[in-house]
C-alpha atoms as a PDB file:
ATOM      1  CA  UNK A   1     -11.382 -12.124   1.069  1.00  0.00           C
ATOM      2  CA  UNK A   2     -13.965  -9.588  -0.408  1.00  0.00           C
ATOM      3  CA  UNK A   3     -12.878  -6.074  -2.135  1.00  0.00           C
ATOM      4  CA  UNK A   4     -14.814  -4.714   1.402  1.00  0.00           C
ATOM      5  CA  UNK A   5     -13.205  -6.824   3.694  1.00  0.00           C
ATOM      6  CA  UNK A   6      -9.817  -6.093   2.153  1.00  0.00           C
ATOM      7  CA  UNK A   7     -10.464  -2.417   2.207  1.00  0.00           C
ATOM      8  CA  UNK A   8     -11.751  -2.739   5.799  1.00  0.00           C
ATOM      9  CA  UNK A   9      -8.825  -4.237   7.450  1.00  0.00           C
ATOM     10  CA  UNK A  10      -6.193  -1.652   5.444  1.00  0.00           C
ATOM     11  CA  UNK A  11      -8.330   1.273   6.516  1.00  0.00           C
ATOM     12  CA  UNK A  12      -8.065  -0.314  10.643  1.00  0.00           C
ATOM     13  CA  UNK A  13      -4.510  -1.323  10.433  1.00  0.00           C
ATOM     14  CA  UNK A  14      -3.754   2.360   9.575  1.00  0.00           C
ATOM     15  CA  UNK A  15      -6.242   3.664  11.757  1.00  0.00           C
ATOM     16  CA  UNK A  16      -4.226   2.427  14.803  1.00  0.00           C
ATOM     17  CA  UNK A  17      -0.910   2.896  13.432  1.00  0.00           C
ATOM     18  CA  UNK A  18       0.828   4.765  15.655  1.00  0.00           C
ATOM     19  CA  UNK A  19       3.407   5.926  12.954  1.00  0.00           C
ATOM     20  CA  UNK A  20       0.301   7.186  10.532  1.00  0.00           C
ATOM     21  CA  UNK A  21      -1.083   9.211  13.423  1.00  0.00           C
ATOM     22  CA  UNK A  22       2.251  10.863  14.642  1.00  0.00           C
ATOM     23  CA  UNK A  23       3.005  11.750  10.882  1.00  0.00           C
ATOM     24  CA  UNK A  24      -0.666  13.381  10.774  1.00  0.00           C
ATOM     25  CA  UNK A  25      -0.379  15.164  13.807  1.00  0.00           C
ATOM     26  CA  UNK A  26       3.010  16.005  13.544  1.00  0.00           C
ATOM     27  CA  UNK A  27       3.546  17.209   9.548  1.00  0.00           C
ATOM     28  CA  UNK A  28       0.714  17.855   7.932  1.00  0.00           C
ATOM     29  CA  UNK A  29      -0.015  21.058  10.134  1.00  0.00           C
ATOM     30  CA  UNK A  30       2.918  22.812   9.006  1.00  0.00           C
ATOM     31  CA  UNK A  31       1.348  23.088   5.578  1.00  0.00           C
ATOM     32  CA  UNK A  32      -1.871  24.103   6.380  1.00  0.00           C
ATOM     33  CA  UNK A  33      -2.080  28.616   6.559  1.00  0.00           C
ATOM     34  CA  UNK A  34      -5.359  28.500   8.730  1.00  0.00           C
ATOM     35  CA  UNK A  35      -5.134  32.590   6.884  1.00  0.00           C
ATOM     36  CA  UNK A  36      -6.113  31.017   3.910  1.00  0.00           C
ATOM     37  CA  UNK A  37      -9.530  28.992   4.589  1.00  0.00           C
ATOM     38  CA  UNK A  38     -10.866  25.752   4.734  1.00  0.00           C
ATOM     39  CA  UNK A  39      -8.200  24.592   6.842  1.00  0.00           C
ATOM     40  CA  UNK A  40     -10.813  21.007   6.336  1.00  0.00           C
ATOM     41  CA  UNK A  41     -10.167  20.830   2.883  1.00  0.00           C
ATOM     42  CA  UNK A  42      -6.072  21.378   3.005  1.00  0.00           C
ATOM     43  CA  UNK A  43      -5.827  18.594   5.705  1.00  0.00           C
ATOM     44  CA  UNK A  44      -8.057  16.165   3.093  1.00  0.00           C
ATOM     45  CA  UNK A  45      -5.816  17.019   0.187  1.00  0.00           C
ATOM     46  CA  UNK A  46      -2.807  17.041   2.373  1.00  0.00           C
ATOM     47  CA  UNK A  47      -3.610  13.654   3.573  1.00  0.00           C
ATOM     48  CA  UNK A  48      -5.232  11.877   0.384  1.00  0.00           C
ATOM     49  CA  UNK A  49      -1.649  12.689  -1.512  1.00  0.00           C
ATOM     50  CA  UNK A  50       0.298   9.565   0.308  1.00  0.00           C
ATOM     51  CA  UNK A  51      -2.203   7.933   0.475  1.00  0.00           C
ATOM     52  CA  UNK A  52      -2.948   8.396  -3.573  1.00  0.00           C
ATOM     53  CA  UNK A  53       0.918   7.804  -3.624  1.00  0.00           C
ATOM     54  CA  UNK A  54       0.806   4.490  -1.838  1.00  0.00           C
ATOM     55  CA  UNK A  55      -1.384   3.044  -4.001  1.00  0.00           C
ATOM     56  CA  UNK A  56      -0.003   4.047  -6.871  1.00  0.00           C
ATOM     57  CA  UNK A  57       3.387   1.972  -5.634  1.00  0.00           C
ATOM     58  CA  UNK A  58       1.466  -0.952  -4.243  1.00  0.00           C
ATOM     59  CA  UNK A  59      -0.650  -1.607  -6.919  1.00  0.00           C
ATOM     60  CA  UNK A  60       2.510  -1.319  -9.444  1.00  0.00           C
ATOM     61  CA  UNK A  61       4.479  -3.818  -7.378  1.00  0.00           C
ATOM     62  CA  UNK A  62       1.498  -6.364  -6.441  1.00  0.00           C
ATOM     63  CA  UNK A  63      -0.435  -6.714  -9.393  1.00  0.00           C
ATOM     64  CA  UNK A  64       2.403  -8.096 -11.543  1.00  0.00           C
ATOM     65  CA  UNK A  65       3.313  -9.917  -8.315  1.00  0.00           C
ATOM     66  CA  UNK A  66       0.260 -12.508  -8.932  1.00  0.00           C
ATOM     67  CA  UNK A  67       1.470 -13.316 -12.431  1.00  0.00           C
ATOM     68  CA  UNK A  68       5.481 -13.703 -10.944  1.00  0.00           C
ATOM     69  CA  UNK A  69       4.570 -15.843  -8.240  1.00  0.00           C
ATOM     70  CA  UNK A  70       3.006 -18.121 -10.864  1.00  0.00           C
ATOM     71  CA  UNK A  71       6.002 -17.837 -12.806  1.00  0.00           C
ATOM     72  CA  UNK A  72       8.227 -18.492  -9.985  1.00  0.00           C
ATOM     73  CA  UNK A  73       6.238 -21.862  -9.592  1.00  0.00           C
ATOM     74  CA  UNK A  74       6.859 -22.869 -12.368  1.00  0.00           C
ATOM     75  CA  UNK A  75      10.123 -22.489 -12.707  1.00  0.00           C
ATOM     76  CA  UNK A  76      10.801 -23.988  -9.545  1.00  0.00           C
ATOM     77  CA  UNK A  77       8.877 -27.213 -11.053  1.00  0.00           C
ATOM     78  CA  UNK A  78      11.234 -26.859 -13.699  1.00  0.00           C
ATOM     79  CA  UNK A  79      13.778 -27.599 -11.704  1.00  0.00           C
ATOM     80  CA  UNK A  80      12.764 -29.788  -9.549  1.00  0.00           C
ATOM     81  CA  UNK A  81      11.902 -31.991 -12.611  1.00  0.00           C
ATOM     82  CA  UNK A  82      15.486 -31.340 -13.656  1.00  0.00           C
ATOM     83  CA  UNK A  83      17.436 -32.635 -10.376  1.00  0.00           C
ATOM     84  CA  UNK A  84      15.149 -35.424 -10.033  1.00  0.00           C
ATOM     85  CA  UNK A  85      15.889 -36.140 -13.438  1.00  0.00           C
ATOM     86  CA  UNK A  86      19.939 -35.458 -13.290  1.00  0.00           C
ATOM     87  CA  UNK A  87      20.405 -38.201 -10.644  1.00  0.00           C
END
């Protein structure tokens, strides 16, 4: 799957979830002081900081995930080889 295609399919599957969209509607607007301006620009920031956050925390857990599901191959070879071996 391309980088696009990827990015595509994360930006629809939180685009319809209804738990994104009630925490939108729901919390964001109690931070927002329309007094204060912009109120645009406050529900961007607001709204880019989890989602900042969550990439920060998925791309820390799945990155090394690649090189541990390579590593857990191989050490379940490993042991295959070994039982087959032991009997």
């Amino acid at each position: 799957m391309s980088g696009r295609r990827a990015f595509l399919t994360g930006l629809t599957t939180n685009l319809v979830n209804p738990k994104m969209v009630t925490f939108a509607i729901a919390f964001l607007p109690r931070f927002v002081d329309p007094g204060l301006g912009r109120v645009w620009l406050r529900f961007v920031v607001l709204g880019a900081v989890p989602v900042v956050l969550e990439i920060v925390v998925d791309g820390t857990v799945e990155l090394p995930a690649g090189r541990i599901d390579t590593a857990t191959g191989g050490v379940f070879l490993g042991l295959g080889v070994r039982s087959a071996l032991d009997r």
